[in-house]
N, C-alpha and C. Protein backbone atom coordinates (compact mmCIF):
# COMPACT_ATOMS: atom_id res chain seq x y z
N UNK A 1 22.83 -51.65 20.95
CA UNK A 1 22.69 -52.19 19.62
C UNK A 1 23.75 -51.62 18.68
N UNK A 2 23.80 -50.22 18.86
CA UNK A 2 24.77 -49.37 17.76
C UNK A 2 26.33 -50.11 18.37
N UNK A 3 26.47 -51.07 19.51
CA UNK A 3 27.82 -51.05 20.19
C UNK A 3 28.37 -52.36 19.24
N UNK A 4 27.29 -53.42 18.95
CA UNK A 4 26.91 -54.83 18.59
C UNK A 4 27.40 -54.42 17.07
N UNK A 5 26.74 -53.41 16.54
CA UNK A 5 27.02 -53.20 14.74
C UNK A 5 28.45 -52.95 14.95
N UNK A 6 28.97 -51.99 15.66
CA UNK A 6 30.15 -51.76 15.30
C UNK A 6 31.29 -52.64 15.60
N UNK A 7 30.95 -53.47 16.87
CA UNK A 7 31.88 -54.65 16.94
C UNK A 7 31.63 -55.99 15.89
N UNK A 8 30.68 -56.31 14.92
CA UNK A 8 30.73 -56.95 13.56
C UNK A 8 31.31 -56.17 12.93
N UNK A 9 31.20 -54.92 12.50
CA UNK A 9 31.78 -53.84 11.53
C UNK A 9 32.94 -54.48 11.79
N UNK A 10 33.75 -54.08 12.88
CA UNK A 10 35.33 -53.95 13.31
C UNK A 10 35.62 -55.38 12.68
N UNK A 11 34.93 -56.58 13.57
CA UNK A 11 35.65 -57.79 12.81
C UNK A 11 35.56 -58.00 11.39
N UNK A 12 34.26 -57.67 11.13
CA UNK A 12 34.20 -57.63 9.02
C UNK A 12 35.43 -57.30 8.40
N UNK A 13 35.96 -56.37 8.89
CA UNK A 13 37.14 -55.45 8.61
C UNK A 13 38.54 -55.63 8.76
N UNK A 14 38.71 -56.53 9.63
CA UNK A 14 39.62 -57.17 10.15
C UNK A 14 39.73 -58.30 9.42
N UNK A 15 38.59 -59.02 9.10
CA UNK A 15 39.00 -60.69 8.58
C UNK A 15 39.41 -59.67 6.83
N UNK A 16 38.38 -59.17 6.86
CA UNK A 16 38.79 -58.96 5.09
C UNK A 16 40.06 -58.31 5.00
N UNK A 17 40.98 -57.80 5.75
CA UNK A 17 41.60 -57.52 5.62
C UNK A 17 42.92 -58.37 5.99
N UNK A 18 43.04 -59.15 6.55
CA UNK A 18 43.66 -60.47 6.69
C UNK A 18 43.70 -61.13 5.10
N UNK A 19 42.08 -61.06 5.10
CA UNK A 19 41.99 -61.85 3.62
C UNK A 19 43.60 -61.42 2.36
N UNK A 20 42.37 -60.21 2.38
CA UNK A 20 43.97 -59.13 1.36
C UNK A 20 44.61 -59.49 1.31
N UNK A 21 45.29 -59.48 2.48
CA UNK A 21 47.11 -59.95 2.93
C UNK A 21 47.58 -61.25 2.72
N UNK A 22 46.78 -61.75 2.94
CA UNK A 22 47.36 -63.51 3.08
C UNK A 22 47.19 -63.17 0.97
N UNK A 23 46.33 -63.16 0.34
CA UNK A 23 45.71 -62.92 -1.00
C UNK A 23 47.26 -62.68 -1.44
N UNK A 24 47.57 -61.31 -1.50
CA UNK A 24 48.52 -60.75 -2.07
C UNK A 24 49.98 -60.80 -1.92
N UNK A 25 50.44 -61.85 -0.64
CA UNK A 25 51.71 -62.06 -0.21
C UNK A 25 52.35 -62.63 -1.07
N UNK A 26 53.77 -62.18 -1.66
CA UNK A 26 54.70 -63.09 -2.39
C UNK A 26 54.58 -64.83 -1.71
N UNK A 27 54.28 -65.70 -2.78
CA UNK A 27 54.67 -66.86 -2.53
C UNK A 27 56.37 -67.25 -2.64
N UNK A 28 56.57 -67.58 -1.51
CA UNK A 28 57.97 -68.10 -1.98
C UNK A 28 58.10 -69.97 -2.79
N UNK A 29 58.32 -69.35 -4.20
CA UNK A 29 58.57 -70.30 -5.16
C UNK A 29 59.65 -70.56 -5.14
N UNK A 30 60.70 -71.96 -5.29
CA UNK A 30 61.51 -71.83 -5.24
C UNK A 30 62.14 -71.62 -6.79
N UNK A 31 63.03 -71.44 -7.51
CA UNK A 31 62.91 -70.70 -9.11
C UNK A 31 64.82 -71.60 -9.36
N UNK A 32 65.56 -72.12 -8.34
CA UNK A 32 66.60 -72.48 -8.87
C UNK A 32 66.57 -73.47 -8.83
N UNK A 33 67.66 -74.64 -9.64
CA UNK A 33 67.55 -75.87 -9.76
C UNK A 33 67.54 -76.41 -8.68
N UNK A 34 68.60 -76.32 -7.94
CA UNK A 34 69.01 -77.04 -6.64
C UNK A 34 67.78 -76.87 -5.47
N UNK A 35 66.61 -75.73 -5.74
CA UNK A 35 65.52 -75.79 -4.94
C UNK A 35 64.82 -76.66 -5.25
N UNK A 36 64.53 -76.40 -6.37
CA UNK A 36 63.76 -77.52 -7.11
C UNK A 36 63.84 -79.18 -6.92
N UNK A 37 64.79 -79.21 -6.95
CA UNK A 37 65.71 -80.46 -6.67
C UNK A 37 65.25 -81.50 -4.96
N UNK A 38 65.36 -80.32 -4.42
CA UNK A 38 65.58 -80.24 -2.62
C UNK A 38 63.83 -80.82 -2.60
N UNK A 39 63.00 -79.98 -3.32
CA UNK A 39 61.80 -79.96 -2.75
C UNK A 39 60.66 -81.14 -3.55
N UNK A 40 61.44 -81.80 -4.38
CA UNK A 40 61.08 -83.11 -5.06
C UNK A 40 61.44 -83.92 -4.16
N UNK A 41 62.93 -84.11 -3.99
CA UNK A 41 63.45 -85.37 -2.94
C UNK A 41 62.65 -85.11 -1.62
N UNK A 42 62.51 -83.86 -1.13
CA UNK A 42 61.40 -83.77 0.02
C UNK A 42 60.37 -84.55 0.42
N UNK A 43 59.23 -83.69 -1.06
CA UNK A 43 58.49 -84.37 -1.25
C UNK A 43 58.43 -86.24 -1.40
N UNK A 44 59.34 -86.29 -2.28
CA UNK A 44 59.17 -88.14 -2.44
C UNK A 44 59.80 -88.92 -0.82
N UNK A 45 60.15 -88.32 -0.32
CA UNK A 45 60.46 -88.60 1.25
C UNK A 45 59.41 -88.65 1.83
N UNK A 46 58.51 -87.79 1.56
CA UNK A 46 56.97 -87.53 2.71
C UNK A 46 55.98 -88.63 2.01
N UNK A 47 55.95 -88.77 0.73
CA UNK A 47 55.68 -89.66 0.16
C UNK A 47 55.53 -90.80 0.87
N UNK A 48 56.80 -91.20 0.90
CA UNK A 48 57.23 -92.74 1.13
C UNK A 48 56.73 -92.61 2.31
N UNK A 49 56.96 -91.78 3.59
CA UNK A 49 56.69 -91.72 4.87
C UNK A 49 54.99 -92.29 4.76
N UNK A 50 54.24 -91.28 3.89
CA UNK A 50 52.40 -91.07 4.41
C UNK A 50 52.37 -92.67 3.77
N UNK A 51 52.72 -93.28 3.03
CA UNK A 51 52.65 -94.71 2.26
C UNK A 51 53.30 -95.68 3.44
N UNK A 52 54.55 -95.86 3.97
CA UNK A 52 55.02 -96.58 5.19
C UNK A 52 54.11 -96.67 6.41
N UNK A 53 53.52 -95.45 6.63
CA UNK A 53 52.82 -95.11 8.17
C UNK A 53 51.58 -94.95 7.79
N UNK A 54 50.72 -95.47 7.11
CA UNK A 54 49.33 -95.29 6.70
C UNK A 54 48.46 -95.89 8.38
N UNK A 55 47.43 -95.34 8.41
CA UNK A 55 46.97 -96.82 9.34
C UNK A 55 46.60 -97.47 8.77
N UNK A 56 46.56 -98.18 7.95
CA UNK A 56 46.51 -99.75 7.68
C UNK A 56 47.82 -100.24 8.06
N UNK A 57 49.38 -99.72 7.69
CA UNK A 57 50.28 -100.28 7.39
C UNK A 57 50.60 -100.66 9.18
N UNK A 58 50.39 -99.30 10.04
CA UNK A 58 50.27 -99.27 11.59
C UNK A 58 49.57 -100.04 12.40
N UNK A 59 48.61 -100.52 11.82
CA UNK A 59 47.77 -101.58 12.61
C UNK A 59 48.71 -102.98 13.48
N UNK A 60 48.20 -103.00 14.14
CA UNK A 60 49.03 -103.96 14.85
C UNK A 60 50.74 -104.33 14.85
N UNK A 61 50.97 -102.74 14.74
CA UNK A 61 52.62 -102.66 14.99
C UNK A 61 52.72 -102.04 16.26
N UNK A 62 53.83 -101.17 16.43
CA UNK A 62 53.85 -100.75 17.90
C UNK A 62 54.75 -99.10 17.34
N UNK A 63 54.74 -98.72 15.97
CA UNK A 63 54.81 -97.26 15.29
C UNK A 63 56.05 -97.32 15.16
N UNK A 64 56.28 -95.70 15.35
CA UNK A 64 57.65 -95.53 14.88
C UNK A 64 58.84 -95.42 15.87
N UNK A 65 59.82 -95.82 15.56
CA UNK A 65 60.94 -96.63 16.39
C UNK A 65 61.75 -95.17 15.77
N UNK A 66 62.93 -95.24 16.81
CA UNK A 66 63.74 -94.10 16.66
C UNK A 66 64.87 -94.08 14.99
N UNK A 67 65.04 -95.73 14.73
CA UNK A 67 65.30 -95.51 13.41
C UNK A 67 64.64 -95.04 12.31
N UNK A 68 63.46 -94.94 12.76
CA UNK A 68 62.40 -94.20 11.40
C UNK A 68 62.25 -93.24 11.36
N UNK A 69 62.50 -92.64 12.45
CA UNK A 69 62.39 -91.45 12.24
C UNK A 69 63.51 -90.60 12.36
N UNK A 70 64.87 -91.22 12.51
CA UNK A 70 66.31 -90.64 11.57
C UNK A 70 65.67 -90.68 10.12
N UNK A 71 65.24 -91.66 9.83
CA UNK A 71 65.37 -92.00 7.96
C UNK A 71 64.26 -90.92 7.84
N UNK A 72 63.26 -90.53 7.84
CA UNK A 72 62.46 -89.20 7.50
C UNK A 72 63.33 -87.76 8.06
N UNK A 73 63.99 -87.58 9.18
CA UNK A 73 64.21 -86.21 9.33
C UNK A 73 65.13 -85.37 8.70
N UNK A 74 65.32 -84.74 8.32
CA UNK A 74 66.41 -83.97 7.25
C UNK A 74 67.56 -83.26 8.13
């Protein structure tokens, strides 16, 4: 029984401490224009992609063809 507490103990201890870490890690923001920039056009790329390839839009096509997926990859 005392073997059972201490192996919850150990993981308790472990996740919360994961927690912490992930909690307190620098986010990398990007802070210059040209990031900024990069990660809009990104974004409006993935955009267009989740809007092009919806399943509705997929239904009775046959997906993505090797030209589509030049035009999404960076």
């Amino acid at each position: 029984m005392a073997t059972l507490i201490a192996l919850f103990a150990g993981l308790a201890v472990i996740v919360t401490g994961l927690a912490v870490y992930l909690h307190r890690r620098p986010h990398n923001r990007t802070e210059t224009v040209e990031g900024l920039l990069a990660e809009q056009e990104l974004r409006a790329r993935l955009r267009a992609a989740r809007s092009a390839y919806s399943t509705f839009a997929m239904h009775g096509t046959h997906g993505l063809t090797v030209d589509d997926l030049e035009r999404y990859r960076r």
